[in-house]
C-alpha atoms as a PDB file:
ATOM      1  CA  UNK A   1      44.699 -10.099 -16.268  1.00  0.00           C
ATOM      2  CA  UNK A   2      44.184  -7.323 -18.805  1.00  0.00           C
ATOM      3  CA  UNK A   3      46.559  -4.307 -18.971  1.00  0.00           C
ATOM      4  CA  UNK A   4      45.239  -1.466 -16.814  1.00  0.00           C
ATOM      5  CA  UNK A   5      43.462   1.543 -18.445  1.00  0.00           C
ATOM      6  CA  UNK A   6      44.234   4.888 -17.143  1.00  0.00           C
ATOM      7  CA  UNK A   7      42.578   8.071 -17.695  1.00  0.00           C
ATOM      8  CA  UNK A   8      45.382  11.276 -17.394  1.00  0.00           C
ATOM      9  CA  UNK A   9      44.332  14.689 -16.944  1.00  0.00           C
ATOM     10  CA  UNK A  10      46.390  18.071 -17.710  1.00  0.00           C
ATOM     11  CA  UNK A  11      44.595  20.404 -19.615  1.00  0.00           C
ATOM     12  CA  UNK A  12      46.781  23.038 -19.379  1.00  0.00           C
ATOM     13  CA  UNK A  13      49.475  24.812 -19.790  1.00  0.00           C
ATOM     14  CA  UNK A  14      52.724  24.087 -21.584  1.00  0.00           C
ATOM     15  CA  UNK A  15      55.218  24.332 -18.437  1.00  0.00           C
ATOM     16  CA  UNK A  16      52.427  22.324 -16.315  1.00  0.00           C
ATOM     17  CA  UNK A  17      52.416  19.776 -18.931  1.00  0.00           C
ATOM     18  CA  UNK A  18      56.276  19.479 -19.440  1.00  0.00           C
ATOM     19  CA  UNK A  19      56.399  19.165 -15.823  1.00  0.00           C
ATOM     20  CA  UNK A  20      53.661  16.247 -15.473  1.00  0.00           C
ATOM     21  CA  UNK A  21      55.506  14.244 -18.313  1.00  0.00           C
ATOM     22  CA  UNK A  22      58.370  12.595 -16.057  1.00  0.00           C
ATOM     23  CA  UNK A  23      55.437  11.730 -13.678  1.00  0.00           C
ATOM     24  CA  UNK A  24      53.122   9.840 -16.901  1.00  0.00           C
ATOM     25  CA  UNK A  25      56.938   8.399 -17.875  1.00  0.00           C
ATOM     26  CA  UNK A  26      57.088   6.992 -14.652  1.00  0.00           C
ATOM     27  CA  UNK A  27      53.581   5.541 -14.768  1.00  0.00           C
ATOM     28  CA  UNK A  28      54.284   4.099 -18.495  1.00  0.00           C
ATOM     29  CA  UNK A  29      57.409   2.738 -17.646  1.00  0.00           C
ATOM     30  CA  UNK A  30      55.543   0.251 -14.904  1.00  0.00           C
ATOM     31  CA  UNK A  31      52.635  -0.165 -17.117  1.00  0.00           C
ATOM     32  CA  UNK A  32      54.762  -0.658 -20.386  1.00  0.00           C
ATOM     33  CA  UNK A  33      51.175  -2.122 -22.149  1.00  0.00           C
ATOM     34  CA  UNK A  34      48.677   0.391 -20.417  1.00  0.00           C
ATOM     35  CA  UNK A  35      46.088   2.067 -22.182  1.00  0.00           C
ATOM     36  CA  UNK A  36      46.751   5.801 -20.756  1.00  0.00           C
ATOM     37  CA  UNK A  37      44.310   8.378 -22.072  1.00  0.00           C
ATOM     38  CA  UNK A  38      45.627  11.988 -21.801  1.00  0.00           C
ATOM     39  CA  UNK A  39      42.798  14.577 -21.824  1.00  0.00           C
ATOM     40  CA  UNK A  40      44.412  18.021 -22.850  1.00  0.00           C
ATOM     41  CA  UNK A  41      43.375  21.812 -24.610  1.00  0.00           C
ATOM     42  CA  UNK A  42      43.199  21.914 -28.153  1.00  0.00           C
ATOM     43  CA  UNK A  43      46.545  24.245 -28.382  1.00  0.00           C
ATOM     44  CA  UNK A  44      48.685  21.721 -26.429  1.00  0.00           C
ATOM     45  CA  UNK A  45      47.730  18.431 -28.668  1.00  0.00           C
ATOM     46  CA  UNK A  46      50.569  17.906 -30.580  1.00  0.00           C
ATOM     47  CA  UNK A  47      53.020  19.110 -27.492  1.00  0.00           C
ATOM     48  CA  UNK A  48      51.476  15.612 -25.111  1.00  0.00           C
ATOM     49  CA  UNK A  49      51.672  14.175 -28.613  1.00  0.00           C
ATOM     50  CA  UNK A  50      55.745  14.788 -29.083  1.00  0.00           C
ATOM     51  CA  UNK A  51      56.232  12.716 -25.446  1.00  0.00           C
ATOM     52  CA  UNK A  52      54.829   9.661 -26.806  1.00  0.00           C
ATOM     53  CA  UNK A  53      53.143   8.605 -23.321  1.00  0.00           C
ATOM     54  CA  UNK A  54      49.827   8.862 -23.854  1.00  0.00           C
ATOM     55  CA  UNK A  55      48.144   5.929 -26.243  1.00  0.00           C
ATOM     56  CA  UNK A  56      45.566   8.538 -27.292  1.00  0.00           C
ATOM     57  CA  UNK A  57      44.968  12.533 -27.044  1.00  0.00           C
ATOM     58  CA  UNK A  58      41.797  13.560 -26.133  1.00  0.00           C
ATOM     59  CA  UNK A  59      40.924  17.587 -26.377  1.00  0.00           C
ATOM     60  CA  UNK A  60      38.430  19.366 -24.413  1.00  0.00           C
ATOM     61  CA  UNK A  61      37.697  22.998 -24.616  1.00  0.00           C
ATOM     62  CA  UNK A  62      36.831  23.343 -20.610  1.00  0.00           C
ATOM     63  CA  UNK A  63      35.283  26.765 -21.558  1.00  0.00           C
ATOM     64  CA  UNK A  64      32.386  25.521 -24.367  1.00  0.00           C
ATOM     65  CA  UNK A  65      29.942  23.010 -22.541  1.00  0.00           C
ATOM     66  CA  UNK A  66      29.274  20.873 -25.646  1.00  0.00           C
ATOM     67  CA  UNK A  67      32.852  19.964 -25.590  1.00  0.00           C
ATOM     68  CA  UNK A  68      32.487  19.518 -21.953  1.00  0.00           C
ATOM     69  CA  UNK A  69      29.399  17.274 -22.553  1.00  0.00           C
ATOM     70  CA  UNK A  70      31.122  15.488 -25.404  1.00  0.00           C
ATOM     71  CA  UNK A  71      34.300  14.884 -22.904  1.00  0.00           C
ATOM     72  CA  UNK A  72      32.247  13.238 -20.166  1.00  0.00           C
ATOM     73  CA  UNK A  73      30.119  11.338 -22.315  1.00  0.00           C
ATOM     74  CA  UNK A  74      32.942   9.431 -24.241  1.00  0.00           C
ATOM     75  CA  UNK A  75      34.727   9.019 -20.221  1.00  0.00           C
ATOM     76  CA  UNK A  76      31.483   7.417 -19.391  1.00  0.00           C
ATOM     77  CA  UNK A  77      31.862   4.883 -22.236  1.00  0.00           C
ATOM     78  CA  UNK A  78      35.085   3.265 -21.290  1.00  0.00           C
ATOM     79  CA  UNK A  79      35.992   1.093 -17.909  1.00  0.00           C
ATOM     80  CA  UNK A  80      38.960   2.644 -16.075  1.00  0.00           C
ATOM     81  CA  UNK A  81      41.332   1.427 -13.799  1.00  0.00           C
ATOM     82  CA  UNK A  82      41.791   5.101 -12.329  1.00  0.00           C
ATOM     83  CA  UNK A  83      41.989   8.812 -13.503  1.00  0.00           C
ATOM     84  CA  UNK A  84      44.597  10.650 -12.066  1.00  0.00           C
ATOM     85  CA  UNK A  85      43.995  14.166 -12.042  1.00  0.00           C
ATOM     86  CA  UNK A  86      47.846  16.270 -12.385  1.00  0.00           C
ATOM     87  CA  UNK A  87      45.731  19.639 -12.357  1.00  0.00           C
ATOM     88  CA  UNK A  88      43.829  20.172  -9.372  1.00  0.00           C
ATOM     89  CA  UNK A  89      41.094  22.357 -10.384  1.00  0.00           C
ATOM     90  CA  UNK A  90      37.668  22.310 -10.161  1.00  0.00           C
ATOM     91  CA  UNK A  91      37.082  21.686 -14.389  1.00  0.00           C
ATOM     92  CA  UNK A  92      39.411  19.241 -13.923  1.00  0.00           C
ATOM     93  CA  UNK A  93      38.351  17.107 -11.068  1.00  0.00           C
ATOM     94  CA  UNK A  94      34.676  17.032 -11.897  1.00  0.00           C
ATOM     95  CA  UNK A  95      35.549  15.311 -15.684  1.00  0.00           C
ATOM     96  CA  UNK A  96      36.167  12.087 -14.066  1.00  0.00           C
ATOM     97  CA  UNK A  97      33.535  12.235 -11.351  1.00  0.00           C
ATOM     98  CA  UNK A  98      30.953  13.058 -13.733  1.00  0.00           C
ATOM     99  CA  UNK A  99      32.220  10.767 -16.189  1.00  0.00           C
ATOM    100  CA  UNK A 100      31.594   7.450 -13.873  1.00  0.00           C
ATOM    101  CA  UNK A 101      35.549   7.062 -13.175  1.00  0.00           C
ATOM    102  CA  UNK A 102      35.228   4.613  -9.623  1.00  0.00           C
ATOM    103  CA  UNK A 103      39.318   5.331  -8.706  1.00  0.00           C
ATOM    104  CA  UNK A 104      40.217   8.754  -8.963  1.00  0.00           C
ATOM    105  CA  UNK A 105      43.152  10.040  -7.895  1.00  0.00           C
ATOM    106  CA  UNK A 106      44.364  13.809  -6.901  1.00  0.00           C
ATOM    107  CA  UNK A 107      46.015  15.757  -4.526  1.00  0.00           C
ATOM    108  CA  UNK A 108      45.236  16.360  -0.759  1.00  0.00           C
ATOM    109  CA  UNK A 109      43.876  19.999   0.074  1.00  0.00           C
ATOM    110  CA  UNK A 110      46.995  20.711   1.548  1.00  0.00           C
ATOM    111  CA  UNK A 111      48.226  21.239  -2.345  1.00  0.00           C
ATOM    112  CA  UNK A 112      45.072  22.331  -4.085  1.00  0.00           C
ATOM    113  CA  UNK A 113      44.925  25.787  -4.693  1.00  0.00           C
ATOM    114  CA  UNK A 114      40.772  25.685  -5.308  1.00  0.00           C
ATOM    115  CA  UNK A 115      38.702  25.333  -2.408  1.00  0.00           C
ATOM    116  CA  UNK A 116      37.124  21.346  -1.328  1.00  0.00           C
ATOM    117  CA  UNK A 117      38.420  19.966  -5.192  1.00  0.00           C
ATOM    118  CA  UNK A 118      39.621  16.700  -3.045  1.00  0.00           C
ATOM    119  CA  UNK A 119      36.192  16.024  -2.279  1.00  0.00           C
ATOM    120  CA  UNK A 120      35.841  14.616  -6.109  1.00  0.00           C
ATOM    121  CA  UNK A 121      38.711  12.298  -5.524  1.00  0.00           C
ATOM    122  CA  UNK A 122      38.589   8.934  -4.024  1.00  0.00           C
ATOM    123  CA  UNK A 123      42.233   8.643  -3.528  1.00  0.00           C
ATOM    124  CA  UNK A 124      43.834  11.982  -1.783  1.00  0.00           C
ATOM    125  CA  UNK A 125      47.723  12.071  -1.793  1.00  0.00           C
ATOM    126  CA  UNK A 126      49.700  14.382   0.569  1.00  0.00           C
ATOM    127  CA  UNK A 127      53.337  15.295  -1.704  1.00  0.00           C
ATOM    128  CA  UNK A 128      56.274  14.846   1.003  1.00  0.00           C
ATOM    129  CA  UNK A 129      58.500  16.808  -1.856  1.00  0.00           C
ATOM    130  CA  UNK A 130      59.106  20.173  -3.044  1.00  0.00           C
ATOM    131  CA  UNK A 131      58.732  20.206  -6.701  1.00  0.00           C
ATOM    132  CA  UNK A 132      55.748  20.190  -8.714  1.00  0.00           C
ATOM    133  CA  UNK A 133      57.294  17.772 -11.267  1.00  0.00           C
ATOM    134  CA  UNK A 134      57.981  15.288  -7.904  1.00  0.00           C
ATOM    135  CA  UNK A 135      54.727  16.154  -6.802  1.00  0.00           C
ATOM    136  CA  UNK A 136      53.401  14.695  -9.761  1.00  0.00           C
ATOM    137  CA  UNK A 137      55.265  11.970  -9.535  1.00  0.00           C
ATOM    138  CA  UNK A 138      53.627  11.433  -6.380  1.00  0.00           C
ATOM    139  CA  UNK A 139      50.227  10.446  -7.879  1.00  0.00           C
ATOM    140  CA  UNK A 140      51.764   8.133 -10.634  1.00  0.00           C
ATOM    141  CA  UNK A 141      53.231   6.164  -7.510  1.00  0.00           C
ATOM    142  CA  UNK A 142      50.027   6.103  -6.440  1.00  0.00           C
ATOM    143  CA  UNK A 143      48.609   4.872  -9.377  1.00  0.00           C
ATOM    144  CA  UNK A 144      51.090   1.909  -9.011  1.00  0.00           C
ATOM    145  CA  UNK A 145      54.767   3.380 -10.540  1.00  0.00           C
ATOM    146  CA  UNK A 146      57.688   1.800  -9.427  1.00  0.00           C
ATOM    147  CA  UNK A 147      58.996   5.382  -9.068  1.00  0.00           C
ATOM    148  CA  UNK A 148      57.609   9.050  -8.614  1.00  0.00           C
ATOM    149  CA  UNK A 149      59.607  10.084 -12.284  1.00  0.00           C
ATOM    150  CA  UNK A 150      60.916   8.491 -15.299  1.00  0.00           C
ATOM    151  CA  UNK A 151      63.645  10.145 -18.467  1.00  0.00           C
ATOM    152  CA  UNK A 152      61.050  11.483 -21.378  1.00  0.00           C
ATOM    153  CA  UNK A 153      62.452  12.504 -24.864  1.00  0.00           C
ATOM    154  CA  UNK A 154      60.167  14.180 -26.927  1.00  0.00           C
ATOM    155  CA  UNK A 155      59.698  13.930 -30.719  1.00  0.00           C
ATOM    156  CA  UNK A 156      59.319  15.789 -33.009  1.00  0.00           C
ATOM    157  CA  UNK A 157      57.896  15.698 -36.194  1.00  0.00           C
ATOM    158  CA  UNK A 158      60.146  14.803 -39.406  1.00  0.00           C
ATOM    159  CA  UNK A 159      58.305  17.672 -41.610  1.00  0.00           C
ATOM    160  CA  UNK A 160      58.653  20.203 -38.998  1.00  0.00           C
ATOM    161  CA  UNK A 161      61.880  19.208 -38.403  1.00  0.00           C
ATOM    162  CA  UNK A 162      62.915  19.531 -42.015  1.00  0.00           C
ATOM    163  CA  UNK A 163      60.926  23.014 -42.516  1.00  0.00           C
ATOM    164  CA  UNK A 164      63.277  25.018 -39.454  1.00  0.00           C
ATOM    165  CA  UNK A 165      66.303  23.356 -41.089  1.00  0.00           C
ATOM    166  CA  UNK A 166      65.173  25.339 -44.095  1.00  0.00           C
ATOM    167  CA  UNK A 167      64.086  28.448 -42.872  1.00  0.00           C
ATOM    168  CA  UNK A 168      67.319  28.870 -41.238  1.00  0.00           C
ATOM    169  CA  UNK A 169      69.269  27.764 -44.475  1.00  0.00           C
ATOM    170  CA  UNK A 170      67.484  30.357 -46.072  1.00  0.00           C
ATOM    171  CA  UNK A 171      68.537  33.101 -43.455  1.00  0.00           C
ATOM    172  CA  UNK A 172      72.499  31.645 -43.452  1.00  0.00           C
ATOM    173  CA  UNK A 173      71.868  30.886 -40.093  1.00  0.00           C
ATOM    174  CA  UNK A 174      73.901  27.806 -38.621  1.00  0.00           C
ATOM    175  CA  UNK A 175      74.965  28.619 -34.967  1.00  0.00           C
ATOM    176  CA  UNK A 176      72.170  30.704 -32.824  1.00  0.00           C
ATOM    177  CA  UNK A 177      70.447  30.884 -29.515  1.00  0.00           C
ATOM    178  CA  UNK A 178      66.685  30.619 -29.494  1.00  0.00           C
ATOM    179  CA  UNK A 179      64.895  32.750 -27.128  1.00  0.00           C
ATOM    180  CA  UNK A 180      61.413  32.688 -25.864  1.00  0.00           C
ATOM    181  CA  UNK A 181      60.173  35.900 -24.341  1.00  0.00           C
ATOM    182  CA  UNK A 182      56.664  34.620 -23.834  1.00  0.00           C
ATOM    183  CA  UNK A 183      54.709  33.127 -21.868  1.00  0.00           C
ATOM    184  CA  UNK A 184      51.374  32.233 -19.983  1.00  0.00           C
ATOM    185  CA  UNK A 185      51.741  35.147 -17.658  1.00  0.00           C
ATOM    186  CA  UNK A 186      52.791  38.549 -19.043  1.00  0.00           C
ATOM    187  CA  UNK A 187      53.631  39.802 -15.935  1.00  0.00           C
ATOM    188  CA  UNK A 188      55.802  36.702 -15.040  1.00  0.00           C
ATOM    189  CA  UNK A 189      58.076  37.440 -18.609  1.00  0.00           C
ATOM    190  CA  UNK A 190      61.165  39.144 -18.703  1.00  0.00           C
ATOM    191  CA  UNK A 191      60.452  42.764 -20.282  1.00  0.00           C
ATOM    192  CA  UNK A 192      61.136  42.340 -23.874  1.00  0.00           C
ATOM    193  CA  UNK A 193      63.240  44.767 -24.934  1.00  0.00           C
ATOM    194  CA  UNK A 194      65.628  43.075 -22.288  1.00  0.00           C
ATOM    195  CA  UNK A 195      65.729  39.756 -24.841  1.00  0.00           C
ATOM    196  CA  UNK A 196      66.837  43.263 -27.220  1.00  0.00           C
ATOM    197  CA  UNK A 197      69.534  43.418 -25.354  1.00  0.00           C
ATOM    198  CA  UNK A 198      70.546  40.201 -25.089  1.00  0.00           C
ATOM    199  CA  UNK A 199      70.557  39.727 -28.599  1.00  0.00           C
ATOM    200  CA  UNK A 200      73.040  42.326 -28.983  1.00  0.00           C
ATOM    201  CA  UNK A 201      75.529  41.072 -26.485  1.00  0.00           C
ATOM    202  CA  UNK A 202      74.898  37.344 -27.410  1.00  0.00           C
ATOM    203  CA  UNK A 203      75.904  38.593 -30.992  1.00  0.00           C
ATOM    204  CA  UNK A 204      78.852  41.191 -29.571  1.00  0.00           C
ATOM    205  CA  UNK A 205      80.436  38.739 -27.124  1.00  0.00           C
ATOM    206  CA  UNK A 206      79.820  35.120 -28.690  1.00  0.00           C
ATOM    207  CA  UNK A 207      79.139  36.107 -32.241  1.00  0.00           C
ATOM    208  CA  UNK A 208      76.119  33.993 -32.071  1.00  0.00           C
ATOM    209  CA  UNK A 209      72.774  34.829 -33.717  1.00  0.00           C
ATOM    210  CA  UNK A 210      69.636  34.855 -32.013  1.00  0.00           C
ATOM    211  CA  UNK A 211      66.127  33.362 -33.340  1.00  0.00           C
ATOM    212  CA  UNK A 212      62.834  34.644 -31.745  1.00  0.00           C
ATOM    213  CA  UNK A 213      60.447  31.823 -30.646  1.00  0.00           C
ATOM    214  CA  UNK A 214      57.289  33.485 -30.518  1.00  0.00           C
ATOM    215  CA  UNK A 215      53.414  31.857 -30.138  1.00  0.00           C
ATOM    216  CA  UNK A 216      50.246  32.741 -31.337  1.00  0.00           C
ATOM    217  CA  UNK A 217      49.166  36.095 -29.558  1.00  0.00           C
ATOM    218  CA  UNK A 218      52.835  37.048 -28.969  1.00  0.00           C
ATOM    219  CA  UNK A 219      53.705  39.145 -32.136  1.00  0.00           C
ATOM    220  CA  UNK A 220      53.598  42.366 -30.108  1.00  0.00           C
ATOM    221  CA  UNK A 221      56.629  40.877 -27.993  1.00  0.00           C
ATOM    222  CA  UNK A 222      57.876  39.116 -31.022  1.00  0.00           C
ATOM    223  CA  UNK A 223      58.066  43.007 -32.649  1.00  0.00           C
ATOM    224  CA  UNK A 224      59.840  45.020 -29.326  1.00  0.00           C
ATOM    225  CA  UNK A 225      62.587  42.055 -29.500  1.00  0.00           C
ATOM    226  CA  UNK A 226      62.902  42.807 -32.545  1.00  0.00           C
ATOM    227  CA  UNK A 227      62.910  46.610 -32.611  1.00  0.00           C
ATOM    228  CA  UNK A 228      65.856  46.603 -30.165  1.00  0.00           C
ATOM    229  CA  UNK A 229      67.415  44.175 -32.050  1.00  0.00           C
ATOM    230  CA  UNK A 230      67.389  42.942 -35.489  1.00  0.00           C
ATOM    231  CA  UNK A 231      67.211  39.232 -35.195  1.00  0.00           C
ATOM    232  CA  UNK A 232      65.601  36.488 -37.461  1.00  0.00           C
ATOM    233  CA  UNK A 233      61.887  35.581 -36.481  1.00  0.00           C
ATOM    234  CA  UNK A 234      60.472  31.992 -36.615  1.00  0.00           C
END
């Protein structure tokens, strides 16, 4: 019997993803030999690429329909045992269907936020847990996991690792915090000139510097930190 070929989709976004990787752990830990296929954005490649689950990264940009075509075709030219859809949206749900996929796995409409997406699924599961990352879990069992979750350490590159080592050499910076004040949502982030703050008291009280983690689009909030206090920016 051949190892089983699974097609994983998460497109987006980073704490989604983080919180579907104990759920693909789970499913590689049963299937130590599977082929699993993890479709994802462009901007969160290398991130499903640190976890070391997936046997290949596939992009698709879900807004550009020759990526979309491109996506569906190359689904179409594989055999699957199953897709298992972590998202539950519409642009997710449809790349299996329309790519030929006979199992496909997803969530019941008791969880799906967009209306009639189970319709595209041919298995529906119902979570009987609270969070999302358990919920996730759920479909991995599903799938055929021993268990809904599974430990994931994620790696990360030598070079990169070697380049913040010297960045922060060059700043005389050996004992910090990092703080992130982004985020997917602007209205879900802490007001920046808060993380200000914090700086100051982390460096007052502890005696700790503080390094800004800051994304692409995020300078603005990157500069306020900053403003309010001076900190080193990576």
């Amino acid at each position: 019997m051949s190892d089983p070929r699974f097609l994983v989709l998460r497109l987006g976004s980073l704490g989604d993803i983080v919180h579907t990787f104990p759920a693909v752990a789970a499913l590689r830990e049963a299937f130590p030999a599977a082929e699993i296929v993890w479709l994802t954005h462009p901007r969160w490649k290398s991130l499903v690429e640190s976890s070391a689950l997936a046997s290949e990264v596939r992009t698709i940009e879900s807004r550009a329909i020759p990526s979309v075509r491109q996506a569906i075709a190359a689904v179409r030219q594989s055999t699957w045992d199953a897709s298992i859809d972590y998202q539950g949206l519409w642009k997710s749900a449809a790349l299996p269907f329309l790519g030929g996929v006979r199992r496909r796995i997803g969530f019941s409409s008791h969880t799906i936020r967009e209306f009639a997406v189970p319709i595209l699924y041919t298995d529906r599961v119902q979570p009987g847990t609270v969070h999302i990352a358990d919920q996730n879990g759920e479909l991995s069992r599903r799938a055929g996991a021993r268990r809904r979750v599974a430990p994931v350490t994620l790696q990360i590159p030598a070079e990169d690792q070697s380049a913040a080592r010297a960045q922060l050499r060059a700043a005389n910076i050996d004992r910090y915090i990092v703080l992130s004040p982004g985020g997917g949502w602007r209205a879900k982030c802490w007001p920046p000139d808060r993380f200000g703050q914090l700086c100051q008291l982390i460096r007052n009280e502890l005696g700790l510097r503080c390094v800004v983690n800051y994304g692409p689009g995020e300078d603005d909030l990157a500069a306020v930190v900053v403003e309010a206090a001076v900190v080193l920016r990576i």
